[in-house]
N, C-alpha and C. Protein backbone atom coordinates (compact mmCIF):
# COMPACT_ATOMS: atom_id res chain seq x y z
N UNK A 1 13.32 19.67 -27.32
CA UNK A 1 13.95 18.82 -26.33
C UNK A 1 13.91 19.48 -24.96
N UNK A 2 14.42 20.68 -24.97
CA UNK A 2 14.17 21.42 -23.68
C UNK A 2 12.91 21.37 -23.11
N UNK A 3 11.63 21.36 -23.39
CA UNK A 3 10.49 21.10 -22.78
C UNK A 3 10.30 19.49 -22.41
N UNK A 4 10.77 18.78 -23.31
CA UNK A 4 10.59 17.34 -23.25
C UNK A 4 11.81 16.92 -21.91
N UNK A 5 12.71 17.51 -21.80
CA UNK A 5 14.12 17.17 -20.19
C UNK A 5 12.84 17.98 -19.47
N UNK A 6 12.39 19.02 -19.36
CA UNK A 6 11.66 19.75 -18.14
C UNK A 6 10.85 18.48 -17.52
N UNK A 7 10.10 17.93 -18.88
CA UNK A 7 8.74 17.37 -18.58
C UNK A 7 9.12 16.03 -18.03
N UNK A 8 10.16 15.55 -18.42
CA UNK A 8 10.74 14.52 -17.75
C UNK A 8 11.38 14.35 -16.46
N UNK A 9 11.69 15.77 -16.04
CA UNK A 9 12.66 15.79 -14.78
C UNK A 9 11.01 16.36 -13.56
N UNK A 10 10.00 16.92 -13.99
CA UNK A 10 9.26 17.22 -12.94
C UNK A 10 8.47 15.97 -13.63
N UNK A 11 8.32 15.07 -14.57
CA UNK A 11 7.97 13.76 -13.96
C UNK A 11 8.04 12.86 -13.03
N UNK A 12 9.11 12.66 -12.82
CA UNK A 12 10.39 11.82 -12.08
C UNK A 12 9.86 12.67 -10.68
N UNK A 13 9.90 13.87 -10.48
CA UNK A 13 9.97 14.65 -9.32
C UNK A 13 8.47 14.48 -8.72
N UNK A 14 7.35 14.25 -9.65
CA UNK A 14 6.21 14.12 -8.72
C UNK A 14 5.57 13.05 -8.66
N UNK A 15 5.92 12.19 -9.62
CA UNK A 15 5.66 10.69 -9.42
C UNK A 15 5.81 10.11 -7.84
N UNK A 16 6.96 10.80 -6.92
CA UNK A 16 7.18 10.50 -5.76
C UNK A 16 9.21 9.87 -6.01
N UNK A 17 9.32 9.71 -4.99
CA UNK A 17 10.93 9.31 -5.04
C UNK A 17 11.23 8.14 -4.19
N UNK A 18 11.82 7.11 -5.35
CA UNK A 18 12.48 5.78 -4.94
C UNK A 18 13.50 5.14 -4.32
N UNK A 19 13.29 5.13 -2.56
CA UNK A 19 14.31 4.83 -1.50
C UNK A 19 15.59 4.04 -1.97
N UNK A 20 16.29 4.71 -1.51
CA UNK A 20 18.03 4.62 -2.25
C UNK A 20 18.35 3.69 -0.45
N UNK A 21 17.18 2.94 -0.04
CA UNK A 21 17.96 2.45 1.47
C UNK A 21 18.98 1.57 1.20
N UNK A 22 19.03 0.41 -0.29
CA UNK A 22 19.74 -0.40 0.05
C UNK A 22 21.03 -0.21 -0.59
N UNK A 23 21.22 1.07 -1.07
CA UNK A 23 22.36 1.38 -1.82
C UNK A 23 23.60 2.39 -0.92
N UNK A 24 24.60 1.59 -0.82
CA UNK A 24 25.64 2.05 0.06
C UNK A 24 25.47 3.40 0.12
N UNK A 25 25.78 4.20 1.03
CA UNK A 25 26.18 5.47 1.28
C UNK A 25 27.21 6.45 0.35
N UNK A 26 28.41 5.53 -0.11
CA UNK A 26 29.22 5.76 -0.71
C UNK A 26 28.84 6.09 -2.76
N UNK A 27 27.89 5.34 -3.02
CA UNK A 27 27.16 5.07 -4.32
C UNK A 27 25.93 5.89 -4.11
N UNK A 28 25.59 6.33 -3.09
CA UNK A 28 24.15 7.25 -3.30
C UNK A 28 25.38 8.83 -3.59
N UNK A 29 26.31 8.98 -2.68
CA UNK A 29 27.16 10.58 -3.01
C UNK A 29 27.57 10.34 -4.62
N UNK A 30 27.89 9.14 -4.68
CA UNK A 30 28.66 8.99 -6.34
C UNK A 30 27.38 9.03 -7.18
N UNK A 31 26.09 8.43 -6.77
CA UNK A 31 25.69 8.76 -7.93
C UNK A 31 24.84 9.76 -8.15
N UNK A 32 24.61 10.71 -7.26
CA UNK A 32 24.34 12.06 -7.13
C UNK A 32 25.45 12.52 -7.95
N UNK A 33 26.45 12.58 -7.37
CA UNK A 33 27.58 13.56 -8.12
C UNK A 33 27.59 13.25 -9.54
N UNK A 34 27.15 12.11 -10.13
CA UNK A 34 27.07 11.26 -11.57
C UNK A 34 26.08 12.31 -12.14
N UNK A 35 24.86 12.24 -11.45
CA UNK A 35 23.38 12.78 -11.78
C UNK A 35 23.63 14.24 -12.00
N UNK A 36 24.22 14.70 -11.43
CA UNK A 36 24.73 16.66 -11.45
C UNK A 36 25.42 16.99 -12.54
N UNK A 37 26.42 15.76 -12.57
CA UNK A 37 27.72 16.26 -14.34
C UNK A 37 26.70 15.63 -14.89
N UNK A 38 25.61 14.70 -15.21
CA UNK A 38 25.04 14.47 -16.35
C UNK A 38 23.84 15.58 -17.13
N UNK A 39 23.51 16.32 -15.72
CA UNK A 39 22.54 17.29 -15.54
C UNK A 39 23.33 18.38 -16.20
N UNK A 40 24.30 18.62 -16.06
CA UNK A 40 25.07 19.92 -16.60
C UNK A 40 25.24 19.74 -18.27
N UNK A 41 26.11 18.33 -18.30
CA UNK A 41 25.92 17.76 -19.78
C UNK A 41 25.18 18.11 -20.57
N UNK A 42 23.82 17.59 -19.93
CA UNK A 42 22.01 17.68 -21.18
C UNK A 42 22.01 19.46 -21.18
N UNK A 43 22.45 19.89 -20.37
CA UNK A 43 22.18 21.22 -20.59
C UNK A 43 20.97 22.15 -19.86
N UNK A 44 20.81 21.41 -18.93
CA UNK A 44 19.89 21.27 -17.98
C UNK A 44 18.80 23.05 -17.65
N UNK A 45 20.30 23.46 -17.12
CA UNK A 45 19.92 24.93 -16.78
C UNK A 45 19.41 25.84 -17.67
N UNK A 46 20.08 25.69 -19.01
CA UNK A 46 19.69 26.32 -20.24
C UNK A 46 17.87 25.64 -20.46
N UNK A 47 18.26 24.88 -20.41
CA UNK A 47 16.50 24.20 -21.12
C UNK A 47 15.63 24.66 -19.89
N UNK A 48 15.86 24.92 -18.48
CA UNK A 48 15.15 25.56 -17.70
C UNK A 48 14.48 27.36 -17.68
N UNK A 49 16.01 27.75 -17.78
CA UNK A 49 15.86 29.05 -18.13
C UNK A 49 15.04 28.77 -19.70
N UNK A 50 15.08 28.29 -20.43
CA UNK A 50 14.10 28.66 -21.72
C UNK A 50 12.49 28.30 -21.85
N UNK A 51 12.42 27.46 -20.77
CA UNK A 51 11.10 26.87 -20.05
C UNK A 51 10.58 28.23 -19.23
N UNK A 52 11.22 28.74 -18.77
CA UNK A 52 11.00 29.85 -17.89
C UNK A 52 10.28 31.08 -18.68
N UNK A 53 11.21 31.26 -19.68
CA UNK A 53 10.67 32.64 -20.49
C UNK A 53 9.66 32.40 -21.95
N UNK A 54 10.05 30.58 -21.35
CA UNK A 54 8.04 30.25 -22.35
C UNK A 54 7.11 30.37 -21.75
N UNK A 55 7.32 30.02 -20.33
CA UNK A 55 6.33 30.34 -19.75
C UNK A 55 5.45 32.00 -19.17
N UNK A 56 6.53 32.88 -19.38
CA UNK A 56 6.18 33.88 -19.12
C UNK A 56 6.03 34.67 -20.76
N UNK A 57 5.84 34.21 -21.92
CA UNK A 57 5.41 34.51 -23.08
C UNK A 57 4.34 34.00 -22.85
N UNK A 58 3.79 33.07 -22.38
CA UNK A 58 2.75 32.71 -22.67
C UNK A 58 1.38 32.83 -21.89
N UNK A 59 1.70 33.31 -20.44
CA UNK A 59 1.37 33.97 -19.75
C UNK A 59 1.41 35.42 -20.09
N UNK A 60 2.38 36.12 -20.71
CA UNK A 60 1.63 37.54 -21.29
C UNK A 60 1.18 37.61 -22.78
N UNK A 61 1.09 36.64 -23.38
CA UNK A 61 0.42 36.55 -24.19
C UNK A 61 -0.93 36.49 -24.58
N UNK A 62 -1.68 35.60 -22.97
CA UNK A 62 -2.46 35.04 -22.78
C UNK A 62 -3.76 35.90 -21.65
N UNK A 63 -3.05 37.30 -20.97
CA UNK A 63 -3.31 38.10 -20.91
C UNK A 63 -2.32 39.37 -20.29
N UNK A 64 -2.17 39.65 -21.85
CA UNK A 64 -1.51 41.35 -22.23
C UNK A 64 -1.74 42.21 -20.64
N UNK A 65 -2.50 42.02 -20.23
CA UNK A 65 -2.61 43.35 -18.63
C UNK A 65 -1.56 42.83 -17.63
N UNK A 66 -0.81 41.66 -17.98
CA UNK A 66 0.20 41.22 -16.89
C UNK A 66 1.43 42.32 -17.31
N UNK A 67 1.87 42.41 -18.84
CA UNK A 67 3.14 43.14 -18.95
C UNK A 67 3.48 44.02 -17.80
N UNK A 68 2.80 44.42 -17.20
CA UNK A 68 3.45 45.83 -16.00
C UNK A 68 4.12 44.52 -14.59
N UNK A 69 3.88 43.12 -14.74
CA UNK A 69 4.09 42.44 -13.68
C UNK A 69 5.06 41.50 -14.05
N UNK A 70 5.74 41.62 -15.50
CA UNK A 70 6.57 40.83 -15.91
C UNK A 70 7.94 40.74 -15.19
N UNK A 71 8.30 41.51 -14.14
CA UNK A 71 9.39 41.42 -13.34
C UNK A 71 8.90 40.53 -11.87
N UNK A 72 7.67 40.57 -11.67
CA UNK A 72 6.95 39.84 -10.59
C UNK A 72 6.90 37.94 -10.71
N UNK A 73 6.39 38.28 -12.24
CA UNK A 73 6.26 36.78 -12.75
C UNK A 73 7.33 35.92 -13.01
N UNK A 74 8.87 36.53 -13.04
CA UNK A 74 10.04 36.20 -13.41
C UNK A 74 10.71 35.88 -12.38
N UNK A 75 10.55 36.55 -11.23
CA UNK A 75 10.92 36.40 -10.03
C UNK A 75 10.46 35.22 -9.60
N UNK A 76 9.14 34.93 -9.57
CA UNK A 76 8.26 33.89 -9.24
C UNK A 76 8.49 32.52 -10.01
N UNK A 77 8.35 32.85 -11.14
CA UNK A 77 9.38 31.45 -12.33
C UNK A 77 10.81 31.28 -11.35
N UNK A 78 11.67 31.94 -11.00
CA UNK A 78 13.02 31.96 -11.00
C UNK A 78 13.31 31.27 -9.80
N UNK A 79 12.37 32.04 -8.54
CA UNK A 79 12.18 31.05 -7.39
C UNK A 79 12.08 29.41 -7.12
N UNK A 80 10.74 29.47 -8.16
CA UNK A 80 10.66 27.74 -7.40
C UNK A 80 10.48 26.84 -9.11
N UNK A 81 11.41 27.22 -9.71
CA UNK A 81 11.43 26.04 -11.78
C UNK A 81 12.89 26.73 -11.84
N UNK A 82 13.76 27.54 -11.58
CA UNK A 82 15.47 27.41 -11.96
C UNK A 82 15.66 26.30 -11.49
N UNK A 83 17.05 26.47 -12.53
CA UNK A 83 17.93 25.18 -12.52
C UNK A 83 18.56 25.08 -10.52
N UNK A 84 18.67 25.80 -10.31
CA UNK A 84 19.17 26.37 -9.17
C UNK A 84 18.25 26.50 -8.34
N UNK A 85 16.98 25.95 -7.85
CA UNK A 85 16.32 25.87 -6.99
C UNK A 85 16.00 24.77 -6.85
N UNK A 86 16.11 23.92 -8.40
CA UNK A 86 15.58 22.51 -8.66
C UNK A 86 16.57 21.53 -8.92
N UNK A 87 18.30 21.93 -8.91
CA UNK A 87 19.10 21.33 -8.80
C UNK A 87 19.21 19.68 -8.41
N UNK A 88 19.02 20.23 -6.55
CA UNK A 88 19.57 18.99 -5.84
C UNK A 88 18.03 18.27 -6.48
N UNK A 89 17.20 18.15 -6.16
CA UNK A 89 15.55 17.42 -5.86
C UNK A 89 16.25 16.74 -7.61
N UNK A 90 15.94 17.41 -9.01
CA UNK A 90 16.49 16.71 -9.99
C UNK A 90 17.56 15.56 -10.14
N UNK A 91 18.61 16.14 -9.65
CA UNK A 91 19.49 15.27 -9.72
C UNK A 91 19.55 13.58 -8.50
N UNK A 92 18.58 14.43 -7.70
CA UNK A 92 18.28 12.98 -6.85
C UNK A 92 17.44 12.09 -7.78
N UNK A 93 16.21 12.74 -8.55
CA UNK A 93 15.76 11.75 -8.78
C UNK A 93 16.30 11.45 -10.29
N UNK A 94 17.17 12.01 -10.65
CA UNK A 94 18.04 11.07 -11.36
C UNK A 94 18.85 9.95 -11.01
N UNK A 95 19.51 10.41 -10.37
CA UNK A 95 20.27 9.12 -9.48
C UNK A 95 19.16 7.99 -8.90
N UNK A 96 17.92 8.27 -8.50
CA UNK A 96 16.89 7.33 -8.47
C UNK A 96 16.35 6.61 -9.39
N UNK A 97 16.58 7.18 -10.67
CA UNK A 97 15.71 6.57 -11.83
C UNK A 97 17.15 5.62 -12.64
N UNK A 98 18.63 6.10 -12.13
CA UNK A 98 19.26 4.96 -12.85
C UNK A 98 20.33 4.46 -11.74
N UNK A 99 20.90 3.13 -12.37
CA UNK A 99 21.90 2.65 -11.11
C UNK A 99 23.14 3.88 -11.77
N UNK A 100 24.34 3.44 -10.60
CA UNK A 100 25.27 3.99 -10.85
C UNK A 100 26.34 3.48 -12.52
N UNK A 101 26.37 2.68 -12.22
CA UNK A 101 26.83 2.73 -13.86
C UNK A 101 25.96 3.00 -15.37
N UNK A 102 24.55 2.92 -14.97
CA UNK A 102 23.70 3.54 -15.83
C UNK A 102 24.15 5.08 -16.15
N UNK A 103 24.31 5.69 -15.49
CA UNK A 103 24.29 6.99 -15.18
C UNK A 103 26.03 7.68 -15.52
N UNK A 104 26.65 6.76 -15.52
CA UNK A 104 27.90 6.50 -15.97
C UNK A 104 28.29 6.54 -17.58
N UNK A 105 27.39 5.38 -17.91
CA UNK A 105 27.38 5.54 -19.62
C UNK A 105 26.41 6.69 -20.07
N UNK A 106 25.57 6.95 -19.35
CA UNK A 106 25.00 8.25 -20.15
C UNK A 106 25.39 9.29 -20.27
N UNK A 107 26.19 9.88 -18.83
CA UNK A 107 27.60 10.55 -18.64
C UNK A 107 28.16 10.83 -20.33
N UNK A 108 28.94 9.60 -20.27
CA UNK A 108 30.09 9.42 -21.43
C UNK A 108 29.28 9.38 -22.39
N UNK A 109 27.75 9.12 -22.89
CA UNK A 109 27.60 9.48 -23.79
C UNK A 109 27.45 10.91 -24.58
N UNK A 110 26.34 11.75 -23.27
CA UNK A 110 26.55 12.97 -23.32
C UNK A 110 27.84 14.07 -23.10
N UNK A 111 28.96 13.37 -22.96
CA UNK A 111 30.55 13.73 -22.95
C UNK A 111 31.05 14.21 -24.09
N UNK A 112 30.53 12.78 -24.98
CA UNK A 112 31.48 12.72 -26.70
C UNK A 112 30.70 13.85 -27.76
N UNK A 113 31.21 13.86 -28.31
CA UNK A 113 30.82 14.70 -29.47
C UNK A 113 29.43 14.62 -29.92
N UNK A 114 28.84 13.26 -30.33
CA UNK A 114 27.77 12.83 -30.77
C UNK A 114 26.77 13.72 -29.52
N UNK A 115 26.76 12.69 -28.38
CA UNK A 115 25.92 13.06 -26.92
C UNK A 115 25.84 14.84 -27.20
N UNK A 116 27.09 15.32 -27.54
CA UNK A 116 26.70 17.37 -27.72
C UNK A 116 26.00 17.32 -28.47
N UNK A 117 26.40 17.45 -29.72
CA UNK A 117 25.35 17.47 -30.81
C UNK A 117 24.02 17.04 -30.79
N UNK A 118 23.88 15.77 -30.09
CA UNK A 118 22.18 15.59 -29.83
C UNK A 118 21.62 16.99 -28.85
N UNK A 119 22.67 17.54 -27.79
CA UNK A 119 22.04 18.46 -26.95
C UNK A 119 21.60 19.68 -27.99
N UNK A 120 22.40 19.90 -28.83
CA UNK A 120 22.66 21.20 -29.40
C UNK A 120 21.41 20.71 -30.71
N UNK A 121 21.01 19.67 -31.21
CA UNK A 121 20.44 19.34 -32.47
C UNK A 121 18.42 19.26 -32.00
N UNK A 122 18.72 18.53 -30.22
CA UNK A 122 16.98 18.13 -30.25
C UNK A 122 15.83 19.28 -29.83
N UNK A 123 16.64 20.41 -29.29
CA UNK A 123 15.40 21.48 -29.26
C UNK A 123 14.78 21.61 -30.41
N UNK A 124 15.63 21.61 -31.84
CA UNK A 124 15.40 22.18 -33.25
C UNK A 124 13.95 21.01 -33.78
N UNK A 125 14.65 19.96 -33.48
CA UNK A 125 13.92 18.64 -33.64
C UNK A 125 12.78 18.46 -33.55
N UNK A 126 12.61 18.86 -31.85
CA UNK A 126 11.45 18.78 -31.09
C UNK A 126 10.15 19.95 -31.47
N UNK A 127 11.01 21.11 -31.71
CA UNK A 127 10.10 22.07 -31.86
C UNK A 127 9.55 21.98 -33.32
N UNK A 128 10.49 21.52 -34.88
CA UNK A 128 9.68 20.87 -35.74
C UNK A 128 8.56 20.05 -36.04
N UNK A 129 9.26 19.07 -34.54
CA UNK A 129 8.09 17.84 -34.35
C UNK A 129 6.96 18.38 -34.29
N UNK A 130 6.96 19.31 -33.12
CA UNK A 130 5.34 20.07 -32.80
C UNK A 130 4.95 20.90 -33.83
N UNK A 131 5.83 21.47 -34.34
CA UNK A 131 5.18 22.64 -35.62
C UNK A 131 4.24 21.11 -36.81
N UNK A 132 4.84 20.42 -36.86
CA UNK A 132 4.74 19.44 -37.77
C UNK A 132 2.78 19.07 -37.28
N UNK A 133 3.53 18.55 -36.23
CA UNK A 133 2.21 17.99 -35.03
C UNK A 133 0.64 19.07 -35.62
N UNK A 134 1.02 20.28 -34.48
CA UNK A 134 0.34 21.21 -34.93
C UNK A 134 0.04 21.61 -36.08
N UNK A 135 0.30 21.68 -37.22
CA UNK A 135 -0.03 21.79 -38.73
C UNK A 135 -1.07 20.81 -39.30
N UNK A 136 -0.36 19.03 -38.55
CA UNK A 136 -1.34 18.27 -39.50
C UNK A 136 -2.75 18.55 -38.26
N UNK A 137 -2.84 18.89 -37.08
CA UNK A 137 -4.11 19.17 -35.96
C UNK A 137 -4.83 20.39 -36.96
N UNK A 138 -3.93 21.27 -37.34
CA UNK A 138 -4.78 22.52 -38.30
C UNK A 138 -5.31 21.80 -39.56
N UNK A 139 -4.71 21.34 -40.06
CA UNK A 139 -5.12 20.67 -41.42
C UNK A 139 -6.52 19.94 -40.68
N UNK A 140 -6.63 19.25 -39.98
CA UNK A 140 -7.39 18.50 -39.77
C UNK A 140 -8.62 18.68 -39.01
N UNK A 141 -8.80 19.74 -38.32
CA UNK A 141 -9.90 20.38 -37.46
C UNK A 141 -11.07 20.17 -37.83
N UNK A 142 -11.46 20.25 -38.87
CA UNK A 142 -12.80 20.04 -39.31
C UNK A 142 -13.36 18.72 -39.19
N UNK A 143 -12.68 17.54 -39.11
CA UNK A 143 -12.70 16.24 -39.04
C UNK A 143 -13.27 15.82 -37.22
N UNK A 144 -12.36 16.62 -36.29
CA UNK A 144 -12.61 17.03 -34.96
C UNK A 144 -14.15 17.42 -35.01
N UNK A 145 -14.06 18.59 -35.35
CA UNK A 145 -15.51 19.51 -35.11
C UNK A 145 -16.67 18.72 -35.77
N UNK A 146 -16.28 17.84 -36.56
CA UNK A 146 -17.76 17.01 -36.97
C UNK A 146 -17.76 16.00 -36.12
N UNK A 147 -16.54 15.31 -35.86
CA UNK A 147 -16.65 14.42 -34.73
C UNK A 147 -17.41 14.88 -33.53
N UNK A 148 -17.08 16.01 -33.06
CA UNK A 148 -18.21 16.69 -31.90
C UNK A 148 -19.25 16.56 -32.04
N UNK A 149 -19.61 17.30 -33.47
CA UNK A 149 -20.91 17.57 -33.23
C UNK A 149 -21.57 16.36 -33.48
N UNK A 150 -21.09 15.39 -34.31
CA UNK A 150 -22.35 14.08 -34.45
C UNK A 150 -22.31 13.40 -32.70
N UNK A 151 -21.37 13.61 -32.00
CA UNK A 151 -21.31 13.12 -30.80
C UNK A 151 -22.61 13.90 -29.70
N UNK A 152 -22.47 15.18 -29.93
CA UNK A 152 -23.30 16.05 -29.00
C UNK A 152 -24.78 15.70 -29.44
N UNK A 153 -25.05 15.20 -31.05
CA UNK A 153 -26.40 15.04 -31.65
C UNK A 153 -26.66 13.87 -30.88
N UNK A 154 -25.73 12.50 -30.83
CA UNK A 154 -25.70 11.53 -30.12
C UNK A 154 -26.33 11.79 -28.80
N UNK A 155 -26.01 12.65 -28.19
CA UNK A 155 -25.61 12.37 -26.71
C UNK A 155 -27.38 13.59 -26.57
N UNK A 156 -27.27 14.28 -27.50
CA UNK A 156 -28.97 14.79 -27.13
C UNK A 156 -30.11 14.23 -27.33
N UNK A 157 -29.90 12.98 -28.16
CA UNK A 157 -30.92 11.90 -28.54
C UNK A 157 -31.12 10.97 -28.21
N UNK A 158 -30.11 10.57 -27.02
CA UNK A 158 -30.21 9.27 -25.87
C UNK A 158 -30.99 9.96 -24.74
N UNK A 159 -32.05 9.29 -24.03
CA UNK A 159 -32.49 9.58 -22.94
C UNK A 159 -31.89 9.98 -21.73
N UNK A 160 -32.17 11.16 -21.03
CA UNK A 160 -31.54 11.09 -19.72
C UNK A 160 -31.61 10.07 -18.89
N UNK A 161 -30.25 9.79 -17.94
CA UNK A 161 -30.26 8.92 -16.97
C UNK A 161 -30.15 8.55 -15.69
């Protein structure tokens, strides 16, 4: 779930952002302030910070000669992907993506008991999903790789064009 709120909130963020002109002054502060307790709710900062130190696993994973720069790269994550750099810009375009009473019931949903428990239950979920995902992609590779190659035999036996 935490990758899936990231991927959703720098969705929203680069898609571009949807002029709040005709919405009172009074309802753009309220539903900012809506968008921030709902942001705190989902758990926002946590699923950032854990986005953060996937990303820098995977980056020294991906090449081992960074470890001596892992205080460089953290800094650099921390700067411009914290919850705290990406706060306000998020929570605007939350408040952009729902009206104010939208944002209200999602509030109260993520309030009650249930709404926690989904916070606390969908990382587990999500990351099954993909182990799941990834397993039947392993199981299945060979199905891929013939698909290639009858494609590449294809594609060397049509004339250039």
């Amino acid at each position: 779930m935490n990758l899936l709120k990231v991927a959703f909130f720098t969705a929203a963020l680069a898609t571009g952002s949807v002029a709040l002109a005709d919405t009172p002054p009074a309802e753009n502060a309220e539903s900012l302030q809506e968008a921030e307790e709902l942001l705190e709710l989902m758990g926002m900062e946590a699923a950032l910070d854990q986005s953060i130190s996937q990303m820098r696993d995977a980056q020294l994973q991906q090449n081992p000669g960074m470890a001596p720069y892992e205080g460089v790269m953290m800094a650099f994550f921390n700067k411009y992907t914290s919850y705290a750099s990406l706060k306000q810009e998020m929570a605007q375009a939350t408040a952009e993506a729902f009206t104010l009473a939208e944002l209200q019931e999602i509030t109260a949903f993520y309030s009650s008991d249930v709404g926690q428990k989904v916070v606390q239950k969908m990382p587990q979920l999500m990351a099954q999903g993909a182990q799941l995902g990834m397993s039947r992609l392993q199981d299945n590779v060979g199905e891929l790789q013939e698909s290639i190659k009858a494609e590449a035999e294809r594609n060397q036996e049509s004339p250039a064009q």
